[in-house]
Protein backbone atom coordinates (compact mmCIF):
# COMPACT_ATOMS: atom_id res chain seq x y z
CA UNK A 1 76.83 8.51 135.07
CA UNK A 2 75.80 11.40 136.68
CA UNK A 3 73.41 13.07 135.15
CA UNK A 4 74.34 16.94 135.51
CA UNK A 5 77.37 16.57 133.88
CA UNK A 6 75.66 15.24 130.42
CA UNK A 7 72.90 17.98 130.68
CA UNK A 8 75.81 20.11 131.09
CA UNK A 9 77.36 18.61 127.23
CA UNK A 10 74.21 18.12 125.55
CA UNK A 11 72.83 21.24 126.19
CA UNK A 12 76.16 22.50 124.46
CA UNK A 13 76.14 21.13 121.70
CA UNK A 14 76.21 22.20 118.09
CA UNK A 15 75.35 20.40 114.75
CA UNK A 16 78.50 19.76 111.97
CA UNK A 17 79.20 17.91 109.25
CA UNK A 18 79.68 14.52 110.14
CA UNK A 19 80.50 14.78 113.91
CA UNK A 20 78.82 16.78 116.65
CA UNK A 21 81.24 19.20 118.86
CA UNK A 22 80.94 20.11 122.36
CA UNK A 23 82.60 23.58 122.70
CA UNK A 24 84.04 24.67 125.77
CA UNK A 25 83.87 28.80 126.39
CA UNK A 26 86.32 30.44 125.23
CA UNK A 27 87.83 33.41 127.52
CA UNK A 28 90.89 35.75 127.46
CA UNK A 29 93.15 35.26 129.42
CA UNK A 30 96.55 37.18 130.65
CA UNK A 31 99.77 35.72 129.61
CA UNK A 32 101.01 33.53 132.88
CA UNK A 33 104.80 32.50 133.40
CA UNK A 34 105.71 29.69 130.82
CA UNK A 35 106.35 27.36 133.74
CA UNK A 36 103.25 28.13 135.84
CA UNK A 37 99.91 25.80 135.32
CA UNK A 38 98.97 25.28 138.86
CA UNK A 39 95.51 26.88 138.90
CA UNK A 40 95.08 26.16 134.74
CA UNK A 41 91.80 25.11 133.24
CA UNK A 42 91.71 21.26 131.38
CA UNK A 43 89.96 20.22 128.90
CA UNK A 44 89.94 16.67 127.30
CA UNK A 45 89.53 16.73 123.60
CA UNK A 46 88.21 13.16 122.02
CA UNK A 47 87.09 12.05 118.56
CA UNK A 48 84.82 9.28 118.02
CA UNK A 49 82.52 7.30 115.51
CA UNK A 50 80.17 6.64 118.25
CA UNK A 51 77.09 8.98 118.27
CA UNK A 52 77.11 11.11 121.80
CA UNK A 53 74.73 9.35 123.75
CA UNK A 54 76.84 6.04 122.59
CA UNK A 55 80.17 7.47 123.19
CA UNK A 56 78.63 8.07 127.28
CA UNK A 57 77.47 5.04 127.41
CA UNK A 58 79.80 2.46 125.44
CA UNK A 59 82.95 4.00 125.13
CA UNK A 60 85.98 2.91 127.21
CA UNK A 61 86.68 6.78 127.69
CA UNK A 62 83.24 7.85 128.22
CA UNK A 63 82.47 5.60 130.98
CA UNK A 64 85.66 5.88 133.00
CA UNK A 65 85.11 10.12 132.77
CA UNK A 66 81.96 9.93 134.56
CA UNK A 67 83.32 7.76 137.25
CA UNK A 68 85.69 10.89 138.10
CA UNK A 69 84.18 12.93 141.01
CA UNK A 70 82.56 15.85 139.75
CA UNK A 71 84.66 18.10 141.96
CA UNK A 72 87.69 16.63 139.83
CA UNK A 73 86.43 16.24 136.12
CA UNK A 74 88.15 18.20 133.53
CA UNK A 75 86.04 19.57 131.17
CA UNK A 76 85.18 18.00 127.00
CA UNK A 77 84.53 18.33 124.00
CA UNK A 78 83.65 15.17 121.87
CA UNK A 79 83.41 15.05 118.11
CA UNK A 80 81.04 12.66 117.99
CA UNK A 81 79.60 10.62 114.70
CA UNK A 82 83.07 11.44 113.18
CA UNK A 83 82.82 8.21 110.11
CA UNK A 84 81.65 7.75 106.56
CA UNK A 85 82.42 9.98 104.04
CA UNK A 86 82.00 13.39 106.18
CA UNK A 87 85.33 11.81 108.54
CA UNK A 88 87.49 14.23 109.57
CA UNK A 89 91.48 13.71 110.64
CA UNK A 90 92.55 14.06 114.34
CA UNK A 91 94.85 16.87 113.27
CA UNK A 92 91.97 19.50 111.72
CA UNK A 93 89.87 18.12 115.09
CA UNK A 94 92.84 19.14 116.99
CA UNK A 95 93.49 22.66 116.14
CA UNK A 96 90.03 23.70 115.84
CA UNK A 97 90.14 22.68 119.71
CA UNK A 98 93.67 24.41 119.97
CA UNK A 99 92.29 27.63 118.43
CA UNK A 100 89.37 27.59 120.62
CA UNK A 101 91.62 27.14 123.45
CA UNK A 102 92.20 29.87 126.12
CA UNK A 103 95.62 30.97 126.57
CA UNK A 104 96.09 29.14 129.54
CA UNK A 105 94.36 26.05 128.68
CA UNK A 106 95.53 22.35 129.06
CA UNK A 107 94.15 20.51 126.15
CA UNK A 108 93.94 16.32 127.07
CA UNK A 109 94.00 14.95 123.38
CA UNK A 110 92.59 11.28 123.53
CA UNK A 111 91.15 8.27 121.60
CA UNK A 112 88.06 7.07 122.86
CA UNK A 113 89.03 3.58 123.53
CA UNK A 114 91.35 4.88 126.95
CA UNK A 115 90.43 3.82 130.13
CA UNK A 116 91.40 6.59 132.75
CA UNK A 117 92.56 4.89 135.85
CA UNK A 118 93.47 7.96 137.86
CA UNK A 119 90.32 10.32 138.68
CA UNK A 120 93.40 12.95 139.53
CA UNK A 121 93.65 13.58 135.41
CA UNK A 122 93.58 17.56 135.92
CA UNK A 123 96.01 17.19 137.99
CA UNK A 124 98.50 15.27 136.21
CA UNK A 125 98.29 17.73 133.12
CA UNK A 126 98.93 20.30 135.54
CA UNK A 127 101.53 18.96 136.45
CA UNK A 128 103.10 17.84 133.83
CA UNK A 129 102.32 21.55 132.02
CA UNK A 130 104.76 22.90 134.94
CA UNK A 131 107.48 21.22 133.38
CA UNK A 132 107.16 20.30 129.76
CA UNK A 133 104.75 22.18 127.43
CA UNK A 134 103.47 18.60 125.33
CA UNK A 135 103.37 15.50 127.32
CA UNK A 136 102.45 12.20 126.95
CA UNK A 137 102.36 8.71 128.84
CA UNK A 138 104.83 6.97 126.44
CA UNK A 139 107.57 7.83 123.68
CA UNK A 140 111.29 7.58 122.67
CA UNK A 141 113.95 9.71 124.66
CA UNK A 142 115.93 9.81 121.26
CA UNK A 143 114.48 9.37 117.64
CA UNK A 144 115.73 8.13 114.63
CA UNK A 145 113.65 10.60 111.72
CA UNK A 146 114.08 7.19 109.12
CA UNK A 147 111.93 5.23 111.71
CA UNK A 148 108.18 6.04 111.57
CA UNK A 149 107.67 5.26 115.05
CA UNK A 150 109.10 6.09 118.55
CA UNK A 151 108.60 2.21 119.49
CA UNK A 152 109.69 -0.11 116.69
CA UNK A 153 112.51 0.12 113.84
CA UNK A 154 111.89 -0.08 110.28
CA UNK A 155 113.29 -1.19 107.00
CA UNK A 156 114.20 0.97 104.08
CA UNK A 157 110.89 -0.47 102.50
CA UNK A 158 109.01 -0.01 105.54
CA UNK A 159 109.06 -3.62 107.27
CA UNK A 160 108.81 -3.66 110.76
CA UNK A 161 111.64 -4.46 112.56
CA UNK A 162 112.80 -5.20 116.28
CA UNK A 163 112.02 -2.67 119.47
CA UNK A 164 113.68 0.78 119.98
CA UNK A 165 116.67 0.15 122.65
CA UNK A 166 115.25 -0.45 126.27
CA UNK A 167 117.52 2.85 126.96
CA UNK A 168 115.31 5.01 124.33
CA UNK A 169 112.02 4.25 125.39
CA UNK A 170 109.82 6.26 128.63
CA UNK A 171 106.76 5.84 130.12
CA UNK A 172 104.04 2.66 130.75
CA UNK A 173 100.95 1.55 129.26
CA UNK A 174 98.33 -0.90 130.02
CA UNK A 175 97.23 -3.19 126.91
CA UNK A 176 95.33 -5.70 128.64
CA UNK A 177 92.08 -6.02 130.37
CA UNK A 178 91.38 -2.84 132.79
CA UNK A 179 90.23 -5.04 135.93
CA UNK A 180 93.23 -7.15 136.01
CA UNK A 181 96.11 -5.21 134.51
CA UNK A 182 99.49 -6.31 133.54
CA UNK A 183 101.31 -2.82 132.46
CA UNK A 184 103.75 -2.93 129.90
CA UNK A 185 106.69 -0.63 131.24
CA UNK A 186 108.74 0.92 128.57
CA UNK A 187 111.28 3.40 130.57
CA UNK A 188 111.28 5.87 133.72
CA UNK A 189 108.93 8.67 133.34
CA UNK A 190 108.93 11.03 133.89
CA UNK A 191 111.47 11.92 131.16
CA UNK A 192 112.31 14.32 128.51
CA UNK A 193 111.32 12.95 125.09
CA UNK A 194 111.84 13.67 121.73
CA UNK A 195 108.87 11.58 120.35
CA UNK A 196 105.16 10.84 122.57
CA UNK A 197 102.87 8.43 121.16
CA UNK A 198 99.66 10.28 120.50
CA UNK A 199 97.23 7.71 122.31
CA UNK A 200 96.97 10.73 124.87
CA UNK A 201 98.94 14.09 124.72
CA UNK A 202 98.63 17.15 126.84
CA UNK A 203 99.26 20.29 124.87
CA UNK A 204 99.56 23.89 126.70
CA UNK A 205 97.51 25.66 124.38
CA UNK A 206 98.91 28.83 124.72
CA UNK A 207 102.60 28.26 124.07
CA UNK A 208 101.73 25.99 121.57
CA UNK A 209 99.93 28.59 119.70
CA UNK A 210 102.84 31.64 120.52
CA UNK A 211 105.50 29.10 119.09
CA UNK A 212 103.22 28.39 115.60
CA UNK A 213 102.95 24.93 116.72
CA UNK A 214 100.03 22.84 114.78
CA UNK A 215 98.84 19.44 113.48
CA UNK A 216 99.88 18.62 109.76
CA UNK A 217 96.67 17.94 108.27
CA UNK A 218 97.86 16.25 105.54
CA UNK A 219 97.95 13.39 107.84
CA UNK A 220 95.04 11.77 109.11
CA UNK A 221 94.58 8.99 111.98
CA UNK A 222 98.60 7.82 111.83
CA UNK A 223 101.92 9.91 111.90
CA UNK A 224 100.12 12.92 113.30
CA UNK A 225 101.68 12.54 116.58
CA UNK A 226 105.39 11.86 115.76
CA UNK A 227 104.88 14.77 113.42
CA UNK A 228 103.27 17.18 116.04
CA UNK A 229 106.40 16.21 118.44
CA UNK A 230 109.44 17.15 115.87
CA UNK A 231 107.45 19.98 114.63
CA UNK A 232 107.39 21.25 118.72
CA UNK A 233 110.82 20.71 119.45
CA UNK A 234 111.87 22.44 115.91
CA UNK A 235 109.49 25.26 117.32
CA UNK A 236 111.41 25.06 120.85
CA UNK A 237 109.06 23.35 122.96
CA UNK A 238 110.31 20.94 125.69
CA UNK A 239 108.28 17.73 125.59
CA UNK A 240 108.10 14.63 128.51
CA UNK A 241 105.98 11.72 129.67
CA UNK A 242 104.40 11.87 132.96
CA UNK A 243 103.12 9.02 134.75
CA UNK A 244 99.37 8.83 134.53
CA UNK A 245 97.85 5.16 134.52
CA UNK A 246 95.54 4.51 131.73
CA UNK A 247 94.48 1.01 130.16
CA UNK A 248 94.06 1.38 125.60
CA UNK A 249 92.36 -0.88 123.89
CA UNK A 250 93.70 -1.24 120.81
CA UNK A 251 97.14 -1.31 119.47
CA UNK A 252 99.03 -0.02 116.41
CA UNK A 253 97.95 -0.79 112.81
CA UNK A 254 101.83 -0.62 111.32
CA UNK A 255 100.85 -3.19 108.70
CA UNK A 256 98.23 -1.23 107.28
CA UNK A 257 98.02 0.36 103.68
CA UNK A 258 97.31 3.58 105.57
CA UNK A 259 100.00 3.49 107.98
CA UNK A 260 102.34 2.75 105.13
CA UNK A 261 100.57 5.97 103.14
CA UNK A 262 101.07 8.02 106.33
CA UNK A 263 104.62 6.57 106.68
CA UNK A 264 106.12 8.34 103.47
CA UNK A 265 104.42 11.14 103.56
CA UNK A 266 106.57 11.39 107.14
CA UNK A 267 109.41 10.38 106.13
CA UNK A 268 109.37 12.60 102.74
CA UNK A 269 108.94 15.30 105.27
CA UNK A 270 111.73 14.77 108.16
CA UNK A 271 113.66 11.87 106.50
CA UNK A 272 114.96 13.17 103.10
């Protein structure tokens, strides 16, 4: 790691309850054309159990940050220590970052067990901001709002069923190890979704806000995603993956008493 960029976090950083918060300055900034993200600032946005110095050091995201080139790192914020009964939900960690936000700012929201292949991340969310105004590196190019997910189907009492249609799914993911990868494709990307899987998400911060765009936080760890996607394209905004390569370790809990929690509380809201 290299060691001015950590002096440059820790000497940011400010006690909370149950997480510590690097806070990235917040400036005012003119209102550019909604198309136009060439020259805008990043900023990855990450929540983790992991104390700081951990989440550097042990971290899957962590580590593969401070092999970017300084020249091309994107700035952060971690919540860090975010577990035991002070735990806080992705989406209230979200739009505290998305208030805090400049107007022009490309907010990278991203678990902590991602592997960033491409050192060219500020790029990519440029990019991508140029065209869409949320992407992501996977999701559904059509949704169904009865299915909880943008990959699988589900039964009326929420049992898992088969794959989406090859034809509705965008974008590619690597699940396996990061030195020898074997990339699960899901569909051409880029491509305009209607549904991103919220493993990593790039939000322009400033439309986002202008269309009333936020995280539900009545949900937690699962369903905030699908429910920050329909709530954009309600709202207007156009959403897309873009190719950026990036190894997750983990995969979907669908079988878990919270998913299933999380699950009618979604479809209560965009189902019935």
């Amino acid at each position: 790691m290299q060691s001015g960029w950590r002096s440059k976090i820790n000497t940011t950083l400010s006690g909370a309850t149950g997480y510590r918060v690097t806070k990235a300055p917040v400036t005012k900034a003119a209102a550019e054309p909604r198309r136009t993200a060439t020259d805008a600032p990043v900023r990855v946005v990450v929540a983790t159990t992991l104390d700081l110095e951990d989440f550097h050091e042990r971290s899957d995201l962590g580590r593969s940050l401070a092999s970017i080139p300084t020249a091309l790192r994107p700035e952060l914020t971690v919540y860090a220590g975010n577990r035991g009964a002070t735990v806080r939900g992705l989406p209230g960690l979200y739009n505290e970052a998305l208030e805090s936000a400049a107007e022009n700012e490309l907010l990278v929201l991203v678990h902590d067990d991602v592997h960033l292949h491409d050192w060219y991340l500020a790029a990519r969310a440029r990019e991508a901001m140029a065209r869409f105004d949320v992407a992501g590196i996977a999701g559904a190019v059509r949704s169904d709002p009865a299915d909880p997910s943008w990959y699988f189907t589900f039964g009326p009492d929420l049992t898992r069923g088969p794959r989406q249609p090859a034809a509705n799914l965008s974008g590619s993911v690597n699940h396996g190890p990061k030195d020898a990868p074997k990339v699960q494709v899901y569909g051409r990307a880029p491509a305009a979704c209607a549904l991103l899987d919220g493993v990593l998400l790039i939000v322009h911060a400033g439309r986002a806000r202008a269309a009333g765009v936020r995280f539900d936080e009545q949900f937690r760890f699962h369903l905030y995603d699908l429910d920050f996607c329909r709530t954009a394209r309600r709202q207007g905004l156009r959403l897309g993956t873009w190719p950026i390569s990036i190894t997750h370790g983990s995969r979907g809990a669908w079988d878990s008493e919270a998913f299933t929690d999380a699950a009618q509380v979604y479809l209560t809201k965009w189902a019935s």
